[in-house]
Protein backbone atom coordinates (compact mmCIF):
# COMPACT_ATOMS: atom_id res chain seq x y z
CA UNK A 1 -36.33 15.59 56.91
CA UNK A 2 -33.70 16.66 59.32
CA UNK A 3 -30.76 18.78 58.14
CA UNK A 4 -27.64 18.52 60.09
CA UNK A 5 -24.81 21.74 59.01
CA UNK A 6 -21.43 19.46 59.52
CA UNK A 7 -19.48 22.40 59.04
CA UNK A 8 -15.92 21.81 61.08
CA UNK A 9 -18.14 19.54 63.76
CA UNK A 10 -16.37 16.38 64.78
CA UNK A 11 -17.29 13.47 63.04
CA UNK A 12 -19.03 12.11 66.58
CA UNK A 13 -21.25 14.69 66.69
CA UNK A 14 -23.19 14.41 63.56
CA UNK A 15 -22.96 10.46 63.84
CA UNK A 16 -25.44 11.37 67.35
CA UNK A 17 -26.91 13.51 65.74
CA UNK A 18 -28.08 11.52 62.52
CA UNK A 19 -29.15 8.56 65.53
CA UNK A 20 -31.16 10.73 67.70
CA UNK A 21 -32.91 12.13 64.63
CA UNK A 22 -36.47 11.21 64.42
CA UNK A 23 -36.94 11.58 60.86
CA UNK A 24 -35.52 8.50 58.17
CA UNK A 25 -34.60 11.31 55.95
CA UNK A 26 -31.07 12.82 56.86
CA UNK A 27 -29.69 15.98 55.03
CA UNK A 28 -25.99 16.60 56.14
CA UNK A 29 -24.61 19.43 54.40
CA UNK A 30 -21.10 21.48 54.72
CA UNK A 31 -19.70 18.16 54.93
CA UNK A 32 -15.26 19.23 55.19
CA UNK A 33 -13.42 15.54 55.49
CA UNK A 34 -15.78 14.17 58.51
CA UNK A 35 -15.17 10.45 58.97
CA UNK A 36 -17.13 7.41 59.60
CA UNK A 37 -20.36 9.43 58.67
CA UNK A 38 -23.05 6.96 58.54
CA UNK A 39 -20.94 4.42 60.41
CA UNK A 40 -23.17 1.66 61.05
CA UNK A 41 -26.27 3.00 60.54
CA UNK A 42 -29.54 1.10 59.51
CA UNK A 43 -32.84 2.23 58.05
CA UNK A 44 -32.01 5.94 57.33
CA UNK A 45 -31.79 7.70 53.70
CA UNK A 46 -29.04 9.91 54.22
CA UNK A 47 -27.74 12.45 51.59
CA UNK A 48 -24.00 14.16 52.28
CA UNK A 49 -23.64 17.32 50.38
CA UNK A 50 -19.51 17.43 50.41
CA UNK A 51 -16.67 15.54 51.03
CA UNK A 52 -16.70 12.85 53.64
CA UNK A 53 -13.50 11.20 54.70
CA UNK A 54 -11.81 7.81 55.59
CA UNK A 55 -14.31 5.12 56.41
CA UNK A 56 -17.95 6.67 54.82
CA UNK A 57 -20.83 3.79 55.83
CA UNK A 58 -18.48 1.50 57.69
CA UNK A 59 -20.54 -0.93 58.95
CA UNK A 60 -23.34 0.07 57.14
CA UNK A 61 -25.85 -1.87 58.33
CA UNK A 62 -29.07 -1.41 55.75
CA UNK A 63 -29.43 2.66 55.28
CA UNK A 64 -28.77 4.37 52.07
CA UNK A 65 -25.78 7.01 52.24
CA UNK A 66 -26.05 9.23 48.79
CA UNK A 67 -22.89 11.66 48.40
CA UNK A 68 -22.84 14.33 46.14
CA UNK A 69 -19.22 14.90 45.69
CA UNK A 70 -16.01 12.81 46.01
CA UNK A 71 -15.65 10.43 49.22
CA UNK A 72 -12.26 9.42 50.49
CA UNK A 73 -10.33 6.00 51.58
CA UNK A 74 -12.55 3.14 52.49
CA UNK A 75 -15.93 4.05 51.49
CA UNK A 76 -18.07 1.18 52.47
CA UNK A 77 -15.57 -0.88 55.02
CA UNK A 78 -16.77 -3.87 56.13
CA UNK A 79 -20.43 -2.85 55.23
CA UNK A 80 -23.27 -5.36 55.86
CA UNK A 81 -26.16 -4.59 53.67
CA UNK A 82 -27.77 -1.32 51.96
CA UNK A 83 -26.32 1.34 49.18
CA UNK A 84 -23.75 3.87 49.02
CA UNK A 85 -23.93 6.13 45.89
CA UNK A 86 -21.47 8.54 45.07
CA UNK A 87 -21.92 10.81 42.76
CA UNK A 88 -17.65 11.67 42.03
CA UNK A 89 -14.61 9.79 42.47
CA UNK A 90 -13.61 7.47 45.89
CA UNK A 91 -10.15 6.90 47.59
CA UNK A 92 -8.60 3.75 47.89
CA UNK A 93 -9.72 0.33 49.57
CA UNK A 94 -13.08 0.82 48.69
CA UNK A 95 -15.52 -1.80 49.89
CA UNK A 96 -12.59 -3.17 52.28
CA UNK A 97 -14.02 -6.66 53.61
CA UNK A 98 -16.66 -5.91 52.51
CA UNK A 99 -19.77 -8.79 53.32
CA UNK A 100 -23.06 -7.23 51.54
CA UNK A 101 -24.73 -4.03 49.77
CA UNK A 102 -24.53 -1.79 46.76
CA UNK A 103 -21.46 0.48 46.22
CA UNK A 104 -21.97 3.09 43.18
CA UNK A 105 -19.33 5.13 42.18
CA UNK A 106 -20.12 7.19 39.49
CA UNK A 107 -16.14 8.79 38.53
CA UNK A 108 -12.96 6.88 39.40
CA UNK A 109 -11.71 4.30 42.34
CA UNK A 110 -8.64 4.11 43.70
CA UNK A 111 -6.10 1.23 44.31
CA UNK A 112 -7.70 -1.53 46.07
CA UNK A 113 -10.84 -1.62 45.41
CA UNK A 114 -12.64 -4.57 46.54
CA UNK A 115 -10.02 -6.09 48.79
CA UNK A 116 -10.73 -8.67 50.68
CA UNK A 117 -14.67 -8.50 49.48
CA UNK A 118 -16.63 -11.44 50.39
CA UNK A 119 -19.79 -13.39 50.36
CA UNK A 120 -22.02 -15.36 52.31
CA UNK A 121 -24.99 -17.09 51.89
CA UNK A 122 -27.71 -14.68 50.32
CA UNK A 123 -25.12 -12.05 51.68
CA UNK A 124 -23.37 -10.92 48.18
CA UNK A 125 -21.70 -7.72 47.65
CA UNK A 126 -21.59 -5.64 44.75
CA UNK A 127 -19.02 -2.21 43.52
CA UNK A 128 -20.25 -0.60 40.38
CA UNK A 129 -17.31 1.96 39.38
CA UNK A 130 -18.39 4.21 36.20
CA UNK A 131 -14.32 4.76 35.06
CA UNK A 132 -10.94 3.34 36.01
CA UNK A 133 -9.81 1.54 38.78
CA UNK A 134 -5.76 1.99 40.29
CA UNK A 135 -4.40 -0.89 40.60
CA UNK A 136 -4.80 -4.11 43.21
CA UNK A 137 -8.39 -4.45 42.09
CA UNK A 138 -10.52 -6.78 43.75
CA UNK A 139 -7.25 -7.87 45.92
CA UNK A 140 -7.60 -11.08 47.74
CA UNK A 141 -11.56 -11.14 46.90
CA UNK A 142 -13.20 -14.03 48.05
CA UNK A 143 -16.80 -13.25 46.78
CA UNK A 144 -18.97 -10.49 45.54
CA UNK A 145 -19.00 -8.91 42.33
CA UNK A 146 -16.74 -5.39 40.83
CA UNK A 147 -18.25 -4.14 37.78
CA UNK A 148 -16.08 -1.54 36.27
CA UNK A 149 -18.09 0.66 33.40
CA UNK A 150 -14.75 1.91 31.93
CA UNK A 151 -16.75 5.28 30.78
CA UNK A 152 -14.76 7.50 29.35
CA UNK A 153 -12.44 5.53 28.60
CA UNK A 154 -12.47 4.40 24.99
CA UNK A 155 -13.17 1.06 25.32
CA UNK A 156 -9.42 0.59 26.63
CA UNK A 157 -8.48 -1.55 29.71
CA UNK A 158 -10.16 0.50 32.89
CA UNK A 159 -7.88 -1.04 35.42
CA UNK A 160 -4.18 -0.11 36.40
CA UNK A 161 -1.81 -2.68 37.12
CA UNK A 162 -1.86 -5.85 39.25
CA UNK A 163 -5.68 -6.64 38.88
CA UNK A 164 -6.85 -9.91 41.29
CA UNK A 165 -3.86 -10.35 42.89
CA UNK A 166 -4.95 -13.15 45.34
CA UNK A 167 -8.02 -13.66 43.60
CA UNK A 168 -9.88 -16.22 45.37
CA UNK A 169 -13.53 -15.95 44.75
CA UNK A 170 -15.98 -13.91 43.37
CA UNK A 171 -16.08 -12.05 40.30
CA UNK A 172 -14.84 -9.08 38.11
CA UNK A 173 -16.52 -7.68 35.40
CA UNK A 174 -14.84 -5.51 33.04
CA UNK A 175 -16.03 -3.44 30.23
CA UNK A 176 -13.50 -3.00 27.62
CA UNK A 177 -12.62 -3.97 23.99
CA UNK A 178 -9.84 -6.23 24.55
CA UNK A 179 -9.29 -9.21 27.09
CA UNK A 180 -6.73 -7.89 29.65
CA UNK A 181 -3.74 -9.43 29.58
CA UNK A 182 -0.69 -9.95 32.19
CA UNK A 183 -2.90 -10.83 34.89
CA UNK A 184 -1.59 -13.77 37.73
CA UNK A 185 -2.00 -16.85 36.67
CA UNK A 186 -4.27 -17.46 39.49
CA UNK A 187 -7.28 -15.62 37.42
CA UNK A 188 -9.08 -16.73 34.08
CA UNK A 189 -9.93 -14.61 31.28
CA UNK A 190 -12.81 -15.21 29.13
CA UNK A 191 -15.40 -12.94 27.24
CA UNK A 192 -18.85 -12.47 28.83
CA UNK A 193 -21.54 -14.78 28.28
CA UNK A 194 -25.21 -14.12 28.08
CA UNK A 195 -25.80 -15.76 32.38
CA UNK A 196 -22.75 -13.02 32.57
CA UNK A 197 -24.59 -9.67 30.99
CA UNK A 198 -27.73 -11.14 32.47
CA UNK A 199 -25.95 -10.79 35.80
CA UNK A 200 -24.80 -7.02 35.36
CA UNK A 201 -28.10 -5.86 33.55
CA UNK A 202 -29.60 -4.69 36.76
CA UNK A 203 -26.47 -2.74 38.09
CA UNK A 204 -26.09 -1.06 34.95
CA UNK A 205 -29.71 0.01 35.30
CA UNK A 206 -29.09 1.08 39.04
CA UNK A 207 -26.18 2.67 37.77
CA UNK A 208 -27.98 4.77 34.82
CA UNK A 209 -31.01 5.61 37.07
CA UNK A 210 -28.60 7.20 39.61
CA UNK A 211 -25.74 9.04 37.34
CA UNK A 212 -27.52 9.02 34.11
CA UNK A 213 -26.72 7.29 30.88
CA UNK A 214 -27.91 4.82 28.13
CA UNK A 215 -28.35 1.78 30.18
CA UNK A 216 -29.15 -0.09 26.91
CA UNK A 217 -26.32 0.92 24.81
CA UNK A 218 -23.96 0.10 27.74
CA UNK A 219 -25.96 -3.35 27.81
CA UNK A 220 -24.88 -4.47 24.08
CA UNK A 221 -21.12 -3.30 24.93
CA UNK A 222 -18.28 -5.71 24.99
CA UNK A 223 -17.42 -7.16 28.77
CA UNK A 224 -14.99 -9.71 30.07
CA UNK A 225 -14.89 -11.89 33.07
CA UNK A 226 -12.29 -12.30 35.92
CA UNK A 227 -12.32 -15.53 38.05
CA UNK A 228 -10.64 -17.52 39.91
CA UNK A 229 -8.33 -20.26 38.27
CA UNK A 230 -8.98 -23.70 40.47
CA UNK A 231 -6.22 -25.16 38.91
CA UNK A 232 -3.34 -22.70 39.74
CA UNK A 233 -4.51 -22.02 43.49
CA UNK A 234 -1.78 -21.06 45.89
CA UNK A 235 -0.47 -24.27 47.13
CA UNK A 236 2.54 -22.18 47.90
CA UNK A 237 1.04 -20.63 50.55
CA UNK A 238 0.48 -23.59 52.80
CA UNK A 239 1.84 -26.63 54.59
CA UNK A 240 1.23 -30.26 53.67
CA UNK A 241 2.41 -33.37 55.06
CA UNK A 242 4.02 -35.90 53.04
C-alpha cells in the first residue's frame, strides 16, 4: 500500500502521485478540501481519510475511491464505471452526468443529486443515499437509478422540494411511508412492485455491507417509484411543423 500525507499539497500533486504509485492500494490521508482526487483514475482502491472537495472521482474510470468523512460538490461527475463510498454526507450535484458506477452515500445529499444522470447500453448508473436528499433530485435524469434509504427519517418523505424536475428517464426509488405528492406532472407515482424491490435488493446489501445495518429489515420496508410520464412529455419545449 502506498500512503500519500495530502496535508495543504495541491490537488495536482497527489493526483501524480496516486498515478506514479506502483501499488493498487492508495492511502491518502490529511486530506483539507483537495479537489478532483481520484479524477479519472482506473484500477486503484483508494481510501481518503478527510474531506475532499469539488469534483471527488470525476471521470472515474473503474477504481474504487472510499472516503471516510464528508465529500463536497460533485462527487462522482461524469464518472464512467467503478464505486465511490462515502462514509458522511456529500455536497450538491452529486453524480452530475453521470454515465456508469456505484455512488454510496451513507448521511445526506445535497440539491441536485443525480442531474443529468444517464444510461447507456450495459452502462447504468446507480446513487444509493442513506438519508435525505435537497431538493432538484434526479434533475433532468435520463437513465440510471437514485435510491434514497430515508434512514433516520421516520418513514417521512426523504426528499426536499422539486423532485424530477425534467425527469426524462431512469428511475427513483424512494423509501418512505407515503407516496410523495406535488411532484411535475411529467413523473408517475406508484408503490413498488416485487421486479422493483428485486431491483434495489442488491444496493441495499452493498449499502449495509459498507455502513452497516439490517439489510433485511430495510428489504420488507415500504418504497415507491418515480418515472417518467410518456404521456405528459415536454412538447413545450420543442418546435413542430404544422
Amino acid at each position: 500500500m502506498t500512503t500519500i500525507q495530502a496535508g495543504l499539497t495541491y490537488y495536482r500533486q497527489i493526483n501524480e502521485q496516486v498515478r506514479a504509485a506502483a501499488d493498487r492500494e492508495i492511502r491518502i490521508e490529511q486530506v483539507t478540501g483537495q479537489r478532483y482526487l481520484g479524477c479519472g483514475s482506473s484500477d486503484r482502491n483508494i481510501s481518503i481519510y478527510g474531506t475532499p472537495g469539488n469534483g471527488l472521482g470525476q471521470y472515474l474510470n473503474g477504481s474504487t475511491i472510499e472516503v471516510f468523512g464528508n465529500a463536497q460538490e460533485a462527487v462522482g461527475d461524469t464518472m464512467n464505471e467503478g464505486d465511490i463510498i462515502v462514509h458522511g454526507s456529500v455536497g450538491d450535484a452529486c453524480g452530475y452526468g453521470m454515465r456508469g458506477g456505484r455512488i454510496f452515500i451513507e448521511g445526506d445529499c445535497g440539491y441536485r443529486g443525480g442531474i443529468h444522470m444517464k444510461a447507456y447500453e450495459a452502462h447504468r448508473p446507480v446513487i444509493v443515499i442513506g438519508g435525505r436528499a435537497g431538493s432538484f433530485l434526479g434533475e433532468y435524469q435520463a437513465g440510471g437509478l437514485i435510491l434514497v434509504l430515508g434512514l433516520g427519517q421516520g418513514g417521512a418523505y426523504p426528499v426536499n422540494n422539486f423532485c424530477g424536475t425534467g425527469m426524462h428517464g431512469g428511475k427513483i426509488v424512494l423509501r418512505c411511508d407515503n407516496a410523495p405528492v406535488g411532484l411535475p406532472r411529467q413523473v408517475l407515482v406508484s408503490e413498488a412492485a416485487e421486479a422493483d424491490l428485486e431491483e434495489i435488493a442488491p444496493y441495499i446489501d452493498s449499502f449495509c455491507r459498507y455502513f452497516g445495518g439490517d439489510a433485511e429489515t430495510l428489504k420488507a420496508e415500504r418504497y415507491y417509484v418515480l418515472t417518467p410520464n410518456p404521456a405528459a412529455g415536454y412538447k413545450q419545449l420543442y418546435t413542430y411543423e404544422v
